[in-house]
PDB file of N, CA and C in Angstrom:
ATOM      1  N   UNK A   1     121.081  93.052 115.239  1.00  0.00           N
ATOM      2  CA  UNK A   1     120.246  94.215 114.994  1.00  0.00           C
ATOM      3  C   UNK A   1     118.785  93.798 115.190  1.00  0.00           C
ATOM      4  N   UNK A   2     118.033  94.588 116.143  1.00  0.00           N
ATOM      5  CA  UNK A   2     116.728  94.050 116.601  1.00  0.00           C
ATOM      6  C   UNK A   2     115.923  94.846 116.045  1.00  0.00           C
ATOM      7  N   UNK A   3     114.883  94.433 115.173  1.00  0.00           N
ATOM      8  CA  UNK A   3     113.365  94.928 114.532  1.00  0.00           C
ATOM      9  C   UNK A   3     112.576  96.029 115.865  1.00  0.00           C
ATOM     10  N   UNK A   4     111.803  97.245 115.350  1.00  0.00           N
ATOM     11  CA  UNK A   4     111.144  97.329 116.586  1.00  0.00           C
ATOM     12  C   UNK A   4     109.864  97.623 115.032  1.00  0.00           C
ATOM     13  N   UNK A   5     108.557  97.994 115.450  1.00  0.00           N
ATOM     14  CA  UNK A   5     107.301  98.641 114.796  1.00  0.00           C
ATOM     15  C   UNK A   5     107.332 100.149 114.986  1.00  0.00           C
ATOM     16  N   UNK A   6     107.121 100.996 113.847  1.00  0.00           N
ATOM     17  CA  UNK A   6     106.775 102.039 113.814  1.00  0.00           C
ATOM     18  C   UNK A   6     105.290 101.773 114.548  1.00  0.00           C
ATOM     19  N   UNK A   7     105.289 102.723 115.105  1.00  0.00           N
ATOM     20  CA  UNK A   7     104.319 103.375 115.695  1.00  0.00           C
ATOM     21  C   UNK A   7     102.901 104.324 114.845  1.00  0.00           C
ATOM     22  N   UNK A   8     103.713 104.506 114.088  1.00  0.00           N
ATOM     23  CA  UNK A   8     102.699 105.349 113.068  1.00  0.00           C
ATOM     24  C   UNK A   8     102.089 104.666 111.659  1.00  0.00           C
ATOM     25  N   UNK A   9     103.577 103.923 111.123  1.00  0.00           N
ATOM     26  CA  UNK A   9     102.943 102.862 109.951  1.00  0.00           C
ATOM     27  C   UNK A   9     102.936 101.539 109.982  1.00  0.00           C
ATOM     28  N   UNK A  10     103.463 101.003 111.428  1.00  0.00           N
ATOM     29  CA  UNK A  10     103.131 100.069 111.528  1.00  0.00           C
ATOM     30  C   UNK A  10     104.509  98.788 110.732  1.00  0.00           C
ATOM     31  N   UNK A  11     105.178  99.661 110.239  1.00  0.00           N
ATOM     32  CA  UNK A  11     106.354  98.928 109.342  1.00  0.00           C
ATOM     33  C   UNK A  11     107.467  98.142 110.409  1.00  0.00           C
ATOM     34  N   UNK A  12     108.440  97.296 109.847  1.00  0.00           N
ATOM     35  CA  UNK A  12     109.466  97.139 111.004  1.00  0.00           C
ATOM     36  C   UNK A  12     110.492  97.608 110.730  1.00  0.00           C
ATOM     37  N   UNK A  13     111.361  98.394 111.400  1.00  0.00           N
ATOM     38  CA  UNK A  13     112.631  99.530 111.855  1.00  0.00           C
ATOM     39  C   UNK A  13     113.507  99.401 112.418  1.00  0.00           C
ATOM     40  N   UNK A  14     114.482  99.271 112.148  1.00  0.00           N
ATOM     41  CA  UNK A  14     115.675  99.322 112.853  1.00  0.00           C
ATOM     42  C   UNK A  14     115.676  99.727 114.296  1.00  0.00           C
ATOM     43  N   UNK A  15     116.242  99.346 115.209  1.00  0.00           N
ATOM     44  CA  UNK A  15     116.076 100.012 116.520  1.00  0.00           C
ATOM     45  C   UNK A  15     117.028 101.151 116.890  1.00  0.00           C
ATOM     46  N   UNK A  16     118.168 101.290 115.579  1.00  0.00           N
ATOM     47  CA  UNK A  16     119.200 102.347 115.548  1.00  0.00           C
ATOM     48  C   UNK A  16     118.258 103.604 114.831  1.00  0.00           C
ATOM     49  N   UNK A  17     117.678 102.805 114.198  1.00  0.00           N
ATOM     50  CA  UNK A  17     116.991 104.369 113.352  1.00  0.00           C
ATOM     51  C   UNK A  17     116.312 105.519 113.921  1.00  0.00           C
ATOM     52  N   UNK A  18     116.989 106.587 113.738  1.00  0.00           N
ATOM     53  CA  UNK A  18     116.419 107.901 114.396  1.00  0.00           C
ATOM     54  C   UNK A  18     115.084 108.186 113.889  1.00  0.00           C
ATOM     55  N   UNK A  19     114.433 107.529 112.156  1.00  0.00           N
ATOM     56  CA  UNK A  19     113.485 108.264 111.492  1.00  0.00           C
ATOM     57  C   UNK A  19     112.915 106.912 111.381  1.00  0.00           C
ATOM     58  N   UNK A  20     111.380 106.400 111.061  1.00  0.00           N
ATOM     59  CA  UNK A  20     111.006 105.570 109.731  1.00  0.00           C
ATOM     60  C   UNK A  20     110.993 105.843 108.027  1.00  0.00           C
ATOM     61  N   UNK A  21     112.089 105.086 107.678  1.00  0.00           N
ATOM     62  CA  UNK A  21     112.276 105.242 106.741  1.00  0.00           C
ATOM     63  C   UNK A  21     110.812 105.199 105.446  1.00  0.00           C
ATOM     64  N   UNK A  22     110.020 104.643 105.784  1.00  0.00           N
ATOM     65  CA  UNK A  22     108.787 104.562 105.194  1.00  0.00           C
ATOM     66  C   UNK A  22     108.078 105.841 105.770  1.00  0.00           C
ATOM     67  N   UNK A  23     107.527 106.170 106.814  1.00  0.00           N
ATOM     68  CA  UNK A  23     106.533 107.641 106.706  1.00  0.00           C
ATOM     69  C   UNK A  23     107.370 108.614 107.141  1.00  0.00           C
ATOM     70  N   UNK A  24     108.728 108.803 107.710  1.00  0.00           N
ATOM     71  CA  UNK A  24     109.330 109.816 108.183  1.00  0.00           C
ATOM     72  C   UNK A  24     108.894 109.784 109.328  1.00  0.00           C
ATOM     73  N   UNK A  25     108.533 109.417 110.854  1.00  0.00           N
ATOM     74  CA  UNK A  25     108.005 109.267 111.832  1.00  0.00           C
ATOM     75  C   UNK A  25     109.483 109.118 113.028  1.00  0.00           C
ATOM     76  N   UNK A  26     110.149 110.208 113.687  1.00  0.00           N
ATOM     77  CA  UNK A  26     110.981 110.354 114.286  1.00  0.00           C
ATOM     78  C   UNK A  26     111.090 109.612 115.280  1.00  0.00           C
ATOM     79  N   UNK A  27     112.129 108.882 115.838  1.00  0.00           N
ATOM     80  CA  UNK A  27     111.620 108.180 117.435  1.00  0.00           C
ATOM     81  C   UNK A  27     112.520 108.936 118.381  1.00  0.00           C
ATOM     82  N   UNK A  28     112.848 110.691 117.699  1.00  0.00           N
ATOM     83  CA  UNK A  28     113.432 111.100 119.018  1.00  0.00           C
ATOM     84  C   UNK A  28     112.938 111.182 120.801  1.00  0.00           C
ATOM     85  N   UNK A  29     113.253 110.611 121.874  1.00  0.00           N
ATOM     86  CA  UNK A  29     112.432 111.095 122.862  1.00  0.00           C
ATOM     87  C   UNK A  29     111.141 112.260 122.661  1.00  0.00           C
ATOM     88  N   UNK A  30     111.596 113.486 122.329  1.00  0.00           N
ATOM     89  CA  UNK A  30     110.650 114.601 122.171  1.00  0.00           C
ATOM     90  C   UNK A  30     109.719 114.025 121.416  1.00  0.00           C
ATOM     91  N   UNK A  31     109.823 113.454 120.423  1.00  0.00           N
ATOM     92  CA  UNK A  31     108.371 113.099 119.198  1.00  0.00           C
ATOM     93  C   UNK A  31     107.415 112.352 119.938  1.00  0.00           C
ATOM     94  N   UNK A  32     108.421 111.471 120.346  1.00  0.00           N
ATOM     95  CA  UNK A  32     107.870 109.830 120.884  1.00  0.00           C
ATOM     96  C   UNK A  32     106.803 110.438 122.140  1.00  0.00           C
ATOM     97  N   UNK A  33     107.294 111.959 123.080  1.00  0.00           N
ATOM     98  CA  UNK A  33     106.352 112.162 123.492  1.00  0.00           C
ATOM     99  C   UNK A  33     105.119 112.714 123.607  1.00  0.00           C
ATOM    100  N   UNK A  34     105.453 113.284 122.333  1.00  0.00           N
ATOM    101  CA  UNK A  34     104.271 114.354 121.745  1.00  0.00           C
ATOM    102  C   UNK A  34     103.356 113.322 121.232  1.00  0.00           C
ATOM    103  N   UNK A  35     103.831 111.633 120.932  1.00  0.00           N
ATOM    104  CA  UNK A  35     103.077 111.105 119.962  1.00  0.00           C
ATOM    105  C   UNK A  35     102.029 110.596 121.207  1.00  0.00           C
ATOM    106  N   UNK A  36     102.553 110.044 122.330  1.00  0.00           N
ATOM    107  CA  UNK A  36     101.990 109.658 123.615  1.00  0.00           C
ATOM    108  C   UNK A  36     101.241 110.669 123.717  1.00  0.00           C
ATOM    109  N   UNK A  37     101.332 111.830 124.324  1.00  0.00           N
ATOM    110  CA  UNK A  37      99.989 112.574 124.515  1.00  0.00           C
ATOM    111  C   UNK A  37      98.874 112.689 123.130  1.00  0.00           C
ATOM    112  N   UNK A  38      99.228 112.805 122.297  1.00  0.00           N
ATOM    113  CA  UNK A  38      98.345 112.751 121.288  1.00  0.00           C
ATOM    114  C   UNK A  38      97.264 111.159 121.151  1.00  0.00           C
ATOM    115  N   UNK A  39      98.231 110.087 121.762  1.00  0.00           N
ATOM    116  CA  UNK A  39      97.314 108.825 121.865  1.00  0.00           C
ATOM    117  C   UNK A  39      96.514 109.204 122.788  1.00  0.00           C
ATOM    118  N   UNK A  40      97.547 109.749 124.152  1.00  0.00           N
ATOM    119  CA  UNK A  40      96.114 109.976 125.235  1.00  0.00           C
ATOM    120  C   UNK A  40      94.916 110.680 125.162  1.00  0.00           C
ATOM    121  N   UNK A  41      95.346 111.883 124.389  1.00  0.00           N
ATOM    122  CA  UNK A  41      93.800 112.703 123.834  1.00  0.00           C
ATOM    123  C   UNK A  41      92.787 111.695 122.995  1.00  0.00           C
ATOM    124  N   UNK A  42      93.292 111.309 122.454  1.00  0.00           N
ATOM    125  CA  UNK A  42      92.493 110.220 121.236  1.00  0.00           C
ATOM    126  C   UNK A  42      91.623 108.914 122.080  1.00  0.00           C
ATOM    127  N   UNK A  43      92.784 108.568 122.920  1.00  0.00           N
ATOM    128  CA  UNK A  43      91.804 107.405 124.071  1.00  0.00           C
ATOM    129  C   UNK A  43      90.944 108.040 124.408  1.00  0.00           C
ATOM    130  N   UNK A  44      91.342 109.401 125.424  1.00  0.00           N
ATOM    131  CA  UNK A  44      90.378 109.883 126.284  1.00  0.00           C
ATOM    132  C   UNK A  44      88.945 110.336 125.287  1.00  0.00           C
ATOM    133  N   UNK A  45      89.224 111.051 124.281  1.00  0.00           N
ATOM    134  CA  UNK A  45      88.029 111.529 123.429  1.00  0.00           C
ATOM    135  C   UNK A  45      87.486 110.292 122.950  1.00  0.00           C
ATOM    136  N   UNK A  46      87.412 108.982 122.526  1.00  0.00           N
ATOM    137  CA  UNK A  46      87.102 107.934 122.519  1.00  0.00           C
ATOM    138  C   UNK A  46      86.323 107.600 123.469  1.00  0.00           C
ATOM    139  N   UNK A  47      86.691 107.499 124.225  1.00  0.00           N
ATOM    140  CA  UNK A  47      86.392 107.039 125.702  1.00  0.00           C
ATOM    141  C   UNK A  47      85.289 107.614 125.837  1.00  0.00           C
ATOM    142  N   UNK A  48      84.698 109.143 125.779  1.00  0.00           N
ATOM    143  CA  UNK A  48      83.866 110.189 125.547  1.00  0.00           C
ATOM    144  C   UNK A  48      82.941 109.335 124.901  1.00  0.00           C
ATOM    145  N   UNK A  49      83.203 109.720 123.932  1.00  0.00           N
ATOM    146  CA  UNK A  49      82.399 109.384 122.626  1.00  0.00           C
ATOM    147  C   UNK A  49      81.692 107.847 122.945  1.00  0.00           C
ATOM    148  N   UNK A  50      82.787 106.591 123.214  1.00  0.00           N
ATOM    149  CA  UNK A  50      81.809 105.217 123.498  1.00  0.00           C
ATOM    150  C   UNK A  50      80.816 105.627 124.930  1.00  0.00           C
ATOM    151  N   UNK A  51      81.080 106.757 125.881  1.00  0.00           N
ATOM    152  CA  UNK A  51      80.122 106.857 127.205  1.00  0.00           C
ATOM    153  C   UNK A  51      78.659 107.411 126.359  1.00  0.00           C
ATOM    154  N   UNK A  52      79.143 108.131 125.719  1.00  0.00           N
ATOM    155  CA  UNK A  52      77.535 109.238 124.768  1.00  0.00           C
ATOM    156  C   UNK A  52      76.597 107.720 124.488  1.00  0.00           C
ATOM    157  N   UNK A  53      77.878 106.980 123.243  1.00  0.00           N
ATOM    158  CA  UNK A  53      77.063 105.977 122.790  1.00  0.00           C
ATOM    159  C   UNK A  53      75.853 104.728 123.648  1.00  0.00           C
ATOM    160  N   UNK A  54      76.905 104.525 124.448  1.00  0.00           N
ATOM    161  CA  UNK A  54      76.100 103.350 125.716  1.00  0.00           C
ATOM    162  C   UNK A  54      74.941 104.299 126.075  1.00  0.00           C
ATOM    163  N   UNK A  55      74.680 105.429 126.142  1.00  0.00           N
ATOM    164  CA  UNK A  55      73.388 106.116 126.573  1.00  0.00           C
ATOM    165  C   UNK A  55      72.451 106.360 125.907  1.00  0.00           C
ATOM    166  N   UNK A  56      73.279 106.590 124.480  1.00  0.00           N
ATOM    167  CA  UNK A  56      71.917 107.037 123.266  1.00  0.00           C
ATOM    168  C   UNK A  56      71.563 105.436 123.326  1.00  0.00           C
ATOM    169  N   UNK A  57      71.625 104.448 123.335  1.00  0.00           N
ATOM    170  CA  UNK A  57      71.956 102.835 123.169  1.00  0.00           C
ATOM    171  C   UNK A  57      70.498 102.559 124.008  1.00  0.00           C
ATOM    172  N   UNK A  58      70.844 102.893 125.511  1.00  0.00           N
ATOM    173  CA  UNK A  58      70.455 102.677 126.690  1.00  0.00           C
ATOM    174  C   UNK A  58      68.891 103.153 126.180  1.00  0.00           C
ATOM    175  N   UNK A  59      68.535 104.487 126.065  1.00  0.00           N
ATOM    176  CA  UNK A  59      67.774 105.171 125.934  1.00  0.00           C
ATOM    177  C   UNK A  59      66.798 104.800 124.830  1.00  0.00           C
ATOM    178  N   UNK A  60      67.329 104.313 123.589  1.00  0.00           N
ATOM    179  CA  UNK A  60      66.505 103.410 122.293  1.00  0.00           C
ATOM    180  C   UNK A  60      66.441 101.857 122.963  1.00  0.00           C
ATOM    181  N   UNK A  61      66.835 101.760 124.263  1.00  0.00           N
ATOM    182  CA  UNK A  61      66.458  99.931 124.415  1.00  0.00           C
ATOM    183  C   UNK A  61      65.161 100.824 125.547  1.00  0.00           C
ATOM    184  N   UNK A  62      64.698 101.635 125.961  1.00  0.00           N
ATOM    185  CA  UNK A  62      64.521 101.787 127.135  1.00  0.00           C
ATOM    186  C   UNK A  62      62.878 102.404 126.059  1.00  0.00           C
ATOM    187  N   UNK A  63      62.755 103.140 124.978  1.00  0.00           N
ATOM    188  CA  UNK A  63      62.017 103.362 124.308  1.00  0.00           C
ATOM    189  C   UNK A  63      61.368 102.099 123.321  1.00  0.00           C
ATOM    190  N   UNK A  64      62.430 101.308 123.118  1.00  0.00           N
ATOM    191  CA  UNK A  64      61.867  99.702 122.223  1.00  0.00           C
ATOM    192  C   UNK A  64      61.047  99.038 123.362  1.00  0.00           C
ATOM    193  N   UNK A  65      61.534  98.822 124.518  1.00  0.00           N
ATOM    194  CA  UNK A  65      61.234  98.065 125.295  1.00  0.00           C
ATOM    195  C   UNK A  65      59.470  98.649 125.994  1.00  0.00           C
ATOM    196  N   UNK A  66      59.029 100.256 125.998  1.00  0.00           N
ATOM    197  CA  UNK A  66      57.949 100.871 126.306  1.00  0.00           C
ATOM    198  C   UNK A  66      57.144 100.516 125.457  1.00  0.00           C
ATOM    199  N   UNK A  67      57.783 100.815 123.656  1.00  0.00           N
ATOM    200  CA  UNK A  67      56.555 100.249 123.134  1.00  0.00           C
ATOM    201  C   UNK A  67      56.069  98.750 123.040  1.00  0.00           C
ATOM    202  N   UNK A  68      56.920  98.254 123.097  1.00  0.00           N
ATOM    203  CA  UNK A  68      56.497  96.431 122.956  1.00  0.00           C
ATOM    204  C   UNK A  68      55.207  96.063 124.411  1.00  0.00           C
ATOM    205  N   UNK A  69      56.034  97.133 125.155  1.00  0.00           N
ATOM    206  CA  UNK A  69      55.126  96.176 126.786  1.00  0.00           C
ATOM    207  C   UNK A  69      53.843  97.433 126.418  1.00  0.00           C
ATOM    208  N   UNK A  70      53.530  98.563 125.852  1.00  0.00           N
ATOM    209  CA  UNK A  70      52.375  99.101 125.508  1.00  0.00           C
ATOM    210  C   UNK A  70      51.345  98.050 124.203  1.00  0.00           C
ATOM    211  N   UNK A  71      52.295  97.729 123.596  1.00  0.00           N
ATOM    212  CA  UNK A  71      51.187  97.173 122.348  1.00  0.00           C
ATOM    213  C   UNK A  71      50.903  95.753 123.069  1.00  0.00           C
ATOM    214  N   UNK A  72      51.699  95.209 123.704  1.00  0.00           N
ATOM    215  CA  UNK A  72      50.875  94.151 124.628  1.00  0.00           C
ATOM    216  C   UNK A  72      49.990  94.231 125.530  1.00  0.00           C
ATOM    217  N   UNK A  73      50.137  95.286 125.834  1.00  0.00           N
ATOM    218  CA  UNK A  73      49.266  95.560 127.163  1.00  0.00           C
ATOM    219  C   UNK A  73      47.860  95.778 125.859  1.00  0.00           C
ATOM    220  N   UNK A  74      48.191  96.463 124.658  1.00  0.00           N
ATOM    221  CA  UNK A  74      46.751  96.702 123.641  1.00  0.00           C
ATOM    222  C   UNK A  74      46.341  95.676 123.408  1.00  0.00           C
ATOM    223  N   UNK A  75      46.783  94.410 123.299  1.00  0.00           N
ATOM    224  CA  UNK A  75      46.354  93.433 122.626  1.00  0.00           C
ATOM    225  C   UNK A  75      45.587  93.087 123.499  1.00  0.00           C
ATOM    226  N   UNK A  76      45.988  93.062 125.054  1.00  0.00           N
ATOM    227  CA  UNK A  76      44.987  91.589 125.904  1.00  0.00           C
ATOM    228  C   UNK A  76      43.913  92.145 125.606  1.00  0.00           C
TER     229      UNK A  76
END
């Protein structure tokens, strides 16, 4: 009898088991694929979300970097 990981809690499961016995988490085909698209929305909106970040990022190095080379340029 081979161990597999729930997917949802992370527990180890029987590979006969239709359910996880710990969160109730089905591994019928149908679930298993509803659970896949639901990862893919979650990557993809992720994915989103780290592109926003690298720009707001970009944009405060691009504003740090104006004032430093302005107050040098004040000093000489």
């Amino acid at each position: 009898m081979a161990l597999q990981r729930c997917p949802e809690c992370r527990h180890k499961v029987s590979e006969n088991a239709q359910a996880c016995p710990n969160c109730g988490f089905s591994f019928k085909e149908s679930d298993l694929e509803i659970y896949r698209q639901k990862l893919e929305e979650r990557r993809l909106h992720n994915q989103e979300i780290n592109r926003k970040s690298v720009k707001i990022h970009l944009f405060w190095l691009a504003i740090f970097t104006l004032v430093i080379a302005i107050a040098g340029w004040l000093n000489n």
